[in-house]
Protein backbone atom coordinates (compact mmCIF):
# COMPACT_ATOMS: atom_id res chain seq x y z
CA UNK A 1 102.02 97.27 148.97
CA UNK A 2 103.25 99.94 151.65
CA UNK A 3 103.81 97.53 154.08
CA UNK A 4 106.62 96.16 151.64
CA UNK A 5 107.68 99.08 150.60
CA UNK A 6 108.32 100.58 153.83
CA UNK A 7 110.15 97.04 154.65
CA UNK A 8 112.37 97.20 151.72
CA UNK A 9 113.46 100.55 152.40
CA UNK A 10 113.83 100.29 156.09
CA UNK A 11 116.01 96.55 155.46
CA UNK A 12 118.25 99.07 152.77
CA UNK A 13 118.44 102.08 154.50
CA UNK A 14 120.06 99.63 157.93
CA UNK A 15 122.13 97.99 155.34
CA UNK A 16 123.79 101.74 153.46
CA UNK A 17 124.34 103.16 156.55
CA UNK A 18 126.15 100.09 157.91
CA UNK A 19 128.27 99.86 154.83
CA UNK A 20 128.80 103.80 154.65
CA UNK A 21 130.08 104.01 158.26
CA UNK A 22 132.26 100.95 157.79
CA UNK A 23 133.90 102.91 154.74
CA UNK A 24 134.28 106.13 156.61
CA UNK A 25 135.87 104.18 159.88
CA UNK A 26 138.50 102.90 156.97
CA UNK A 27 138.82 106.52 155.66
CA UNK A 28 138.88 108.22 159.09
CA UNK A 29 142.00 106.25 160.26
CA UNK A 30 143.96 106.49 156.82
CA UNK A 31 143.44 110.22 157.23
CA UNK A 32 144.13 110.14 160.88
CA UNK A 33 147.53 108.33 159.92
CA UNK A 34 148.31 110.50 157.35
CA UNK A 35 147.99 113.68 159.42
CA UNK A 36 150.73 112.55 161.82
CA UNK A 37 153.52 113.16 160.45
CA UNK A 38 151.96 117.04 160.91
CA UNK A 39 151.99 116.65 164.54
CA UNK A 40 154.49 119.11 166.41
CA UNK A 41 156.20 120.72 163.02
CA UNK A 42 155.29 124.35 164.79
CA UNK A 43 156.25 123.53 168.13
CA UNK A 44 154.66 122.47 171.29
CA UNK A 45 151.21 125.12 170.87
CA UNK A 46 151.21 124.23 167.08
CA UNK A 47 149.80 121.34 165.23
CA UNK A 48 148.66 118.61 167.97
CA UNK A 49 146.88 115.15 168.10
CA UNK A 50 143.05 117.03 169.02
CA UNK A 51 143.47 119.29 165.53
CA UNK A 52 144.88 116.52 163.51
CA UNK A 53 141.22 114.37 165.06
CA UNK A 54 139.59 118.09 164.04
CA UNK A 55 140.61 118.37 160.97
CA UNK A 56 140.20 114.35 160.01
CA UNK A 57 136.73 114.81 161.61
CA UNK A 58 135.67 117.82 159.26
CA UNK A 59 136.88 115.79 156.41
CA UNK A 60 134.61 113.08 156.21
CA UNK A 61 131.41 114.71 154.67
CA UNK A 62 133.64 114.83 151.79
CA UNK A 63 134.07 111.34 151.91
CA UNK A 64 130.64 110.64 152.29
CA UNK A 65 129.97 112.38 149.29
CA UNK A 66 131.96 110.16 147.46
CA UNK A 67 131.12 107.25 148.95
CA UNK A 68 127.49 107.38 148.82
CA UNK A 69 126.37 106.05 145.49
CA UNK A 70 128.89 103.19 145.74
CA UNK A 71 127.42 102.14 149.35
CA UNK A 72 124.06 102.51 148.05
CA UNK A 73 125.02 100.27 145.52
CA UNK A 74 126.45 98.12 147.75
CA UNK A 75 123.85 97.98 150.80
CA UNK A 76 120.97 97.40 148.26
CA UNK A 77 122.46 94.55 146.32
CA UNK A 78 122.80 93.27 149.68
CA UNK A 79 119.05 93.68 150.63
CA UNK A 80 117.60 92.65 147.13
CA UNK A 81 119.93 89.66 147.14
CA UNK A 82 119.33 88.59 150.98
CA UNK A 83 115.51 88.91 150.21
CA UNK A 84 116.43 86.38 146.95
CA UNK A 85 118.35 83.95 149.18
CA UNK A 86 116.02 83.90 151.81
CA UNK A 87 112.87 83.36 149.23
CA UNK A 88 111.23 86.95 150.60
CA UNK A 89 111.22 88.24 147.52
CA UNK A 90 109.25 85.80 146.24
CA UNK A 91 106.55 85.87 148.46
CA UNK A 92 106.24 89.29 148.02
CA UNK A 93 106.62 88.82 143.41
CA UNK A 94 102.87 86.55 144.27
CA UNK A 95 101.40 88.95 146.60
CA UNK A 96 101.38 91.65 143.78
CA UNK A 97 105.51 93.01 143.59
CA UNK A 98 105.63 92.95 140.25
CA UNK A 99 109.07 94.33 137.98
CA UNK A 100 107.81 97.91 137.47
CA UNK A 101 106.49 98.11 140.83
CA UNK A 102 109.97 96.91 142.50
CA UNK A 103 111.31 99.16 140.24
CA UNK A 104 109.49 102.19 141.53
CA UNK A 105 109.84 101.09 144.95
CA UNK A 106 113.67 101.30 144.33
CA UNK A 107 113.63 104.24 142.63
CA UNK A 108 111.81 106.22 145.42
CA UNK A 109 114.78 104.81 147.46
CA UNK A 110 117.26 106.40 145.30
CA UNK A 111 115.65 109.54 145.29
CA UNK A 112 116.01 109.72 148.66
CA UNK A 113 119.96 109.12 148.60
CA UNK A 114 120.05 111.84 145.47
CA UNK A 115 118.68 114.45 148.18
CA UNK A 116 121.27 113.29 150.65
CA UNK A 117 124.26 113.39 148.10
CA UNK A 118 122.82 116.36 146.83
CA UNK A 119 122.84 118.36 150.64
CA UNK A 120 126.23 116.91 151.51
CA UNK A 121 128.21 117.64 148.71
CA UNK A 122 126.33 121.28 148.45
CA UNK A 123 126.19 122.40 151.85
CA UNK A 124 127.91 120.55 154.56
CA UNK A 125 130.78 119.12 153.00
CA UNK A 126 132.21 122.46 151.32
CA UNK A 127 131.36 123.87 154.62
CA UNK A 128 133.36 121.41 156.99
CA UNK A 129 136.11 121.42 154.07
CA UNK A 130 136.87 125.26 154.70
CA UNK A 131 136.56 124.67 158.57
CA UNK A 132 139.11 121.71 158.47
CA UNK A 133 141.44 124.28 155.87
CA UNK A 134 140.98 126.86 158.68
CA UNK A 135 142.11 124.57 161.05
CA UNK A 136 145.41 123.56 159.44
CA UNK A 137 146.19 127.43 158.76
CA UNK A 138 145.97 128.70 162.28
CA UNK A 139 148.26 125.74 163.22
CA UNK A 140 150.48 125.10 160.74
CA UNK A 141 150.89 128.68 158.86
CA UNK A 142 148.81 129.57 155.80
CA UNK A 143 146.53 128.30 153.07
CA UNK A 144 148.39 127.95 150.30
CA UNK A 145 148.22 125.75 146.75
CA UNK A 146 151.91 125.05 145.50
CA UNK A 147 154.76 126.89 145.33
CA UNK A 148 153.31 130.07 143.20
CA UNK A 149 149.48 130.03 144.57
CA UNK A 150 146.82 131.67 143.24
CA UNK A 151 146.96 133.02 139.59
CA UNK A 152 143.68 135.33 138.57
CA UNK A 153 142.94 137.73 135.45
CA UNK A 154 141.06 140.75 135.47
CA UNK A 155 139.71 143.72 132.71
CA UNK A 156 139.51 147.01 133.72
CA UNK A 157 138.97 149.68 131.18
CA UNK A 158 140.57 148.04 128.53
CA UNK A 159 143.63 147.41 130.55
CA UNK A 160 143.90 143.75 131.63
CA UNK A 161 145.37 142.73 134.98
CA UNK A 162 147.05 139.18 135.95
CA UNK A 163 147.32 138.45 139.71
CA UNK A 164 148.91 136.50 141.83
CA UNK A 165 148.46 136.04 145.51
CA UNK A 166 151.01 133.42 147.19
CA UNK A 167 149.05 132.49 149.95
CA UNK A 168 145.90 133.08 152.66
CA UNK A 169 146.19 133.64 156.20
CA UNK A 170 143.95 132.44 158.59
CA UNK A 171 142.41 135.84 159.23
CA UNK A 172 141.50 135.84 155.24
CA UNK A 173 144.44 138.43 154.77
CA UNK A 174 146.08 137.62 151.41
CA UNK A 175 150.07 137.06 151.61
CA UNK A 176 152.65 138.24 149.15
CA UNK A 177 150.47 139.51 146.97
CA UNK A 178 151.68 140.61 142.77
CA UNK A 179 149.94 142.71 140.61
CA UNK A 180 150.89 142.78 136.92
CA UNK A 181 149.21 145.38 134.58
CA UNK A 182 148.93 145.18 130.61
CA UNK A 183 147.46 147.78 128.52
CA UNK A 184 145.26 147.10 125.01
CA UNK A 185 148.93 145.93 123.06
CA UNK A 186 149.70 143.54 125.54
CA UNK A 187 152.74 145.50 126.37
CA UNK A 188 153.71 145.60 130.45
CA UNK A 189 152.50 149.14 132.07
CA UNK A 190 152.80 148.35 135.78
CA UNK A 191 154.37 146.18 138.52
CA UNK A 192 152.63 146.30 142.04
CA UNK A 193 154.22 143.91 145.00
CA UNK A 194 152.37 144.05 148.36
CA UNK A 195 153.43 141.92 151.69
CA UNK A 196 149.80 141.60 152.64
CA UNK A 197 146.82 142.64 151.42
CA UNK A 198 142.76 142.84 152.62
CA UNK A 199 139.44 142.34 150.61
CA UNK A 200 137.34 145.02 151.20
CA UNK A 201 133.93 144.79 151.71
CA UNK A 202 131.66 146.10 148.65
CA UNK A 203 133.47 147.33 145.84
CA UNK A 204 136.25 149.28 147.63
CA UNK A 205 139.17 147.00 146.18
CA UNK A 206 141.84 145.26 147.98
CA UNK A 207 143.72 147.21 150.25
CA UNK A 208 147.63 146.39 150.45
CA UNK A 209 149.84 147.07 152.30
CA UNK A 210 154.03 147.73 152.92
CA UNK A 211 153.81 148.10 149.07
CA UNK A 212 156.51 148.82 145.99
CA UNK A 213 155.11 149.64 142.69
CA UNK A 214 157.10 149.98 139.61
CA UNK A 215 155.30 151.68 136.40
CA UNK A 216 156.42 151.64 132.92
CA UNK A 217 156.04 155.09 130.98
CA UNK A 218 156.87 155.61 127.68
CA UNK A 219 157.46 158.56 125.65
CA UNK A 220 157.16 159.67 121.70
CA UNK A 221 159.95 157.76 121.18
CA UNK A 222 158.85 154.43 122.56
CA UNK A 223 161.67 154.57 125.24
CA UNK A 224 160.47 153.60 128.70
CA UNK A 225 160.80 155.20 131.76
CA UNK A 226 160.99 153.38 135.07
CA UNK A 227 159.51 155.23 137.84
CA UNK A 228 159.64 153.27 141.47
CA UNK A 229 157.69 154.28 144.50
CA UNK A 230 156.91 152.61 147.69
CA UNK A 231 153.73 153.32 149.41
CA UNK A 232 152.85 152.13 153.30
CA UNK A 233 149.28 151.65 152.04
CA UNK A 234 147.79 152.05 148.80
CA UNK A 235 143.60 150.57 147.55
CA UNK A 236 143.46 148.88 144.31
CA UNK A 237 139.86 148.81 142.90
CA UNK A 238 138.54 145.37 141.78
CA UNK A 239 136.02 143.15 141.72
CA UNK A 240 138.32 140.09 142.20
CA UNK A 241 136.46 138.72 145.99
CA UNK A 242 138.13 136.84 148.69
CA UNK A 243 135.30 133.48 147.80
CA UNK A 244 137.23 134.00 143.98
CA UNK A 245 141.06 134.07 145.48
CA UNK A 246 140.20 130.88 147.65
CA UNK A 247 138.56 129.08 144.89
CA UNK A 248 141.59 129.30 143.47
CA UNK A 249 143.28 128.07 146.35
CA UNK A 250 141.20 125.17 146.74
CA UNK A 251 140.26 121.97 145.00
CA UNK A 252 137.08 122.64 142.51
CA UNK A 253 135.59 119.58 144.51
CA UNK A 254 135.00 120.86 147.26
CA UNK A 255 132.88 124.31 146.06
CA UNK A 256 129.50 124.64 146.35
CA UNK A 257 127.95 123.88 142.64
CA UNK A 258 126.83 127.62 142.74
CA UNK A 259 130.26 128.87 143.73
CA UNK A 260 131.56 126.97 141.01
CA UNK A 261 129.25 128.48 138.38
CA UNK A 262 130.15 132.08 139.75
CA UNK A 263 133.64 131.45 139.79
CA UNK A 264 133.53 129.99 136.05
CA UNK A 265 131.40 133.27 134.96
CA UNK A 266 134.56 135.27 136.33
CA UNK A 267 136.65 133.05 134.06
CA UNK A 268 135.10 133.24 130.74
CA UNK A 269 134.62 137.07 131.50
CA UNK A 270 138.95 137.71 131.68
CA UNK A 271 139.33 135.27 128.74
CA UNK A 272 140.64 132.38 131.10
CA UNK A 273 140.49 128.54 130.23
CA UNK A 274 137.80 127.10 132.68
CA UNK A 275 137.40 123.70 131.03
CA UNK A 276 138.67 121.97 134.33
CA UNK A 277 135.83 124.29 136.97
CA UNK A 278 132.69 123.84 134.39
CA UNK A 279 133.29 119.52 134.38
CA UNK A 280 133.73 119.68 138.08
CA UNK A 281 130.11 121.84 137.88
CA UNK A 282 128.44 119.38 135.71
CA UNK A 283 129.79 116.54 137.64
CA UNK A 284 128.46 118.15 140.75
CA UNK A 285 125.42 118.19 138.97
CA UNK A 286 125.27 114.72 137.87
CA UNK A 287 126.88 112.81 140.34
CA UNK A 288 124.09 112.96 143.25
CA UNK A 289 121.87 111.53 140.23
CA UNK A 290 124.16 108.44 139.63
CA UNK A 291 122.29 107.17 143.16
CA UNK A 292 119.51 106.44 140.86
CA UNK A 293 121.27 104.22 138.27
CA UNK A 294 122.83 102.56 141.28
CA UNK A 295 119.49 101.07 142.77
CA UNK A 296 118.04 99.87 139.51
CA UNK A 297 121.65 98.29 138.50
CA UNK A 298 120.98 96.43 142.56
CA UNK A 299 117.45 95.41 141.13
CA UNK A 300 118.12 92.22 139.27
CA UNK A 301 120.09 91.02 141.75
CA UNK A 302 116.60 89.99 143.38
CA UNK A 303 115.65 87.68 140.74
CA UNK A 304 118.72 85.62 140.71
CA UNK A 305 118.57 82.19 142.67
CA UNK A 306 121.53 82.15 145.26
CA UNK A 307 123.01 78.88 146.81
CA UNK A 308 123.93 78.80 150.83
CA UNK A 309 127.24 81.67 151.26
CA UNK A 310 126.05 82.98 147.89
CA UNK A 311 125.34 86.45 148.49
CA UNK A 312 129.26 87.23 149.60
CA UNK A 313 130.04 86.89 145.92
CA UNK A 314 127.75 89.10 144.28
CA UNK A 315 127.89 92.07 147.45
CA UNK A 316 131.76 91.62 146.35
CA UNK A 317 130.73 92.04 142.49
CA UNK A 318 128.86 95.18 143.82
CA UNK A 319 131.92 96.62 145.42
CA UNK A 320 133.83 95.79 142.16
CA UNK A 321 131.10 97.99 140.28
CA UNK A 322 131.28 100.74 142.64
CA UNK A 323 134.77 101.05 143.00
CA UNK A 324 134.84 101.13 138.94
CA UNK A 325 132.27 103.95 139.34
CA UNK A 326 134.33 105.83 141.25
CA UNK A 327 137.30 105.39 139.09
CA UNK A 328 135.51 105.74 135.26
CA UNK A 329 134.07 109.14 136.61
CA UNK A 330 137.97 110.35 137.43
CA UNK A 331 138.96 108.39 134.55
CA UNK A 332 136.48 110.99 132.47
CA UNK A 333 137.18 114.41 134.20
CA UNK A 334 140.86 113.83 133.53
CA UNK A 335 140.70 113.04 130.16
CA UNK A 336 137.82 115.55 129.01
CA UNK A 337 140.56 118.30 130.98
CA UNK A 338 143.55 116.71 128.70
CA UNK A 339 141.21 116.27 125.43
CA UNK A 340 139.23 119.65 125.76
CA UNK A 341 136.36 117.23 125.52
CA UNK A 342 132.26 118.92 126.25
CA UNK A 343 132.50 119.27 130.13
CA UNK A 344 128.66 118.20 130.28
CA UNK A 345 129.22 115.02 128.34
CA UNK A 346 132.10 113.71 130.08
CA UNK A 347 130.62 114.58 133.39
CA UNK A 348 127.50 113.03 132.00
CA UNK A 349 129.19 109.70 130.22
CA UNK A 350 129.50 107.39 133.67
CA UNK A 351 126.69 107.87 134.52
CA UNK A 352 125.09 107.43 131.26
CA UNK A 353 127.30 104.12 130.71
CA UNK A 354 125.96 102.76 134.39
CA UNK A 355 122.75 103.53 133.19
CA UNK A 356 122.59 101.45 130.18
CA UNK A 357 124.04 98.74 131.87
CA UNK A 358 121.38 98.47 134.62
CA UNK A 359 118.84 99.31 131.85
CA UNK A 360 120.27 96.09 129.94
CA UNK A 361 120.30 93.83 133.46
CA UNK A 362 116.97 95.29 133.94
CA UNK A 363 115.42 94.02 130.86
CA UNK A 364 117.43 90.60 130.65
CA UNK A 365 117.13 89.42 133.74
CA UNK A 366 113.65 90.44 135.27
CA UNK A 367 111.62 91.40 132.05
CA UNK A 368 112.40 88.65 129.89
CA UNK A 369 113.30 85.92 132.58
């Protein structure tokens, strides 16, 4: 039973890894084309043909985070329904490969490709994502998301701060940065507008710089006073980090599930909506799992009797489910955002939809015929 176990998963791990780096040769030269019309917008030492390759390059572990539970999908329907075709895989039902035993030889598969996913999308892709970012900034200008950039929120002693910071330079210096103060009645107590800005390290603040503050005083009366000064330096104390300002800069997809849990504990601590962040968490969370439900949906596949130049049909029918993967799980994290829907059940519901049908194929076809 090793001996076909260690055949199967040497025959599927050829035929993912074929698949996967025929999708990310499609994916590498879309990108590449994409980037061109980049080339030369800062002049002859900006933007050029070796950082657009850079930058396409550092890309692709995101890619392959997406694309690995469909190729797995794909490469093992492949395997299961060459070894059908080929009558392998019945030779190796009479010498003791029973259902539950294919089953768990499959599964050990998947768990394989669910510590893979897992690593990629955790470690090497956010990784390569900020190093491709980095790229673009020291080229082209300046990280930036839109036209307004980054909106936070902060509490400080019952005073309540909303912040906006336009953009972030390659050296991590924060650009055009506006500081809005509220106190307990809601009511508008400062204005503070900074060219640049630095995080501090520890919990010395931001220090800004070439700065013009406006603060609101009023009197008995409730008439304001307007009192404008304009400082060369001056250290704002907050916890807000540089990791929180480019999170918010960034797409949630590409954080590290543990950045994205800190970054939603800093939302629900100012009050902010972070519906969108905590499905992208639990979607982080689930997605390297949907691996799993992708071999045992491949499984039946094996027990089907295939005709000469069958097999191109159903590996087709497995990019059809895999591309449908791919889309039902955007599908759900846009309308659980729209809907306010539970961000663990509509990161969960693909998944758990997959699931049922490969439970259902599983039964049908190899249990009960």
């Amino acid at each position: 039973m090793k001996t076909l176990r260690k055949l199967i998963h040497r025959q599927a791990l050829a035929a993912v890894a074929y698949v996967t780096l025929g999708f990310l040769a499609l994916f590498f030269f879309f990108d590449l084309v994409d980037e061109l019309r980049w080339i030369g917008r800062a002049g002859a030492d900006g933007y050029q043909m070796g950082h657009a390759l850079a930058f396409v390059a550092l890309s692709m572990p995101s890619h392959l985070y997406e694309l690995l539970p469909i190729t797995v999908l794909i490469g093992t329907i492949f395997v299961t329904a060459r070894l059908a075709q080929s009558s392998e895989f019945t030779i190796m039902r009479t010498s003791g490969l029973g259902p539950w035993k294919a089953l768990r030889t499959l599964l050990t598969l998947g768990g394989m490709f669910v510590l893979i996913t897992f690593a990629v999308g955790d470690y090497i892709a956010p990784y390569a994502d900020r190093a491709a970012q980095l790229i673009k900034a020291q080229h082209l200008g300046r990280l930036t998301s839109g036209a307004t950039g980054a909106w936070l929120k902060e509490r400080q002693n019952g005073h309540s701060f909303a912040v906006n910071v336009r953009a972030l330079s390659p050296d991590g210096a924060l650009q055009d940065v506006r500081i809005f103060e509220f106190d307990s009645e809601g009511r508008l107590t400062a204005k503070t507008q900074a060219l640049r800005g630095t995080v501090s390290s520890g919990d010395a603040g931001w220090l800004l710089e070439n700065v013009q503050r406006s603060r609101f005083e009023r009197n008995e009366a409730d008439a304001t006073k307007v009192l404008h000064e304009s400082l060369p330096q001056w250290t704002w104390p907050t916890g807000l980090s540089l990791d929180m300002v480019a999170a918010s800069l960034l797409k949630p997809d590409r954080m590290a599930t543990i950045d994205l849990f800190q970054y939603i504990r800093h939302l629900e601590a100012n009050g902010q909506s972070a519906q969108r962040y905590e499905i992208e968490f639990w979607r982080k969370v689930f997605y390297p799992l949907s691996c799993l439900v992708m071999v045992v949906l491949a499984l039946p596949f094996a027990y089907l009797h295939f005709r000469s130049g069958g097999i191109a049909g159903y590996v087709f029918g497995g990019v059809m489910a895999g591309i449908s993967f791919f889309l039902l799980n955007n599908v759900f994290g846009y309308a659980g955002n729209l809907q306010n829907w539970s961000p663990m059940w509509t990161a969960a519901a693909p998944g758990l939809i997959y699931t049922l049908l490969s439970l259902a194929a599983f039964g049908w076809l190899v249990l009960r015929r």
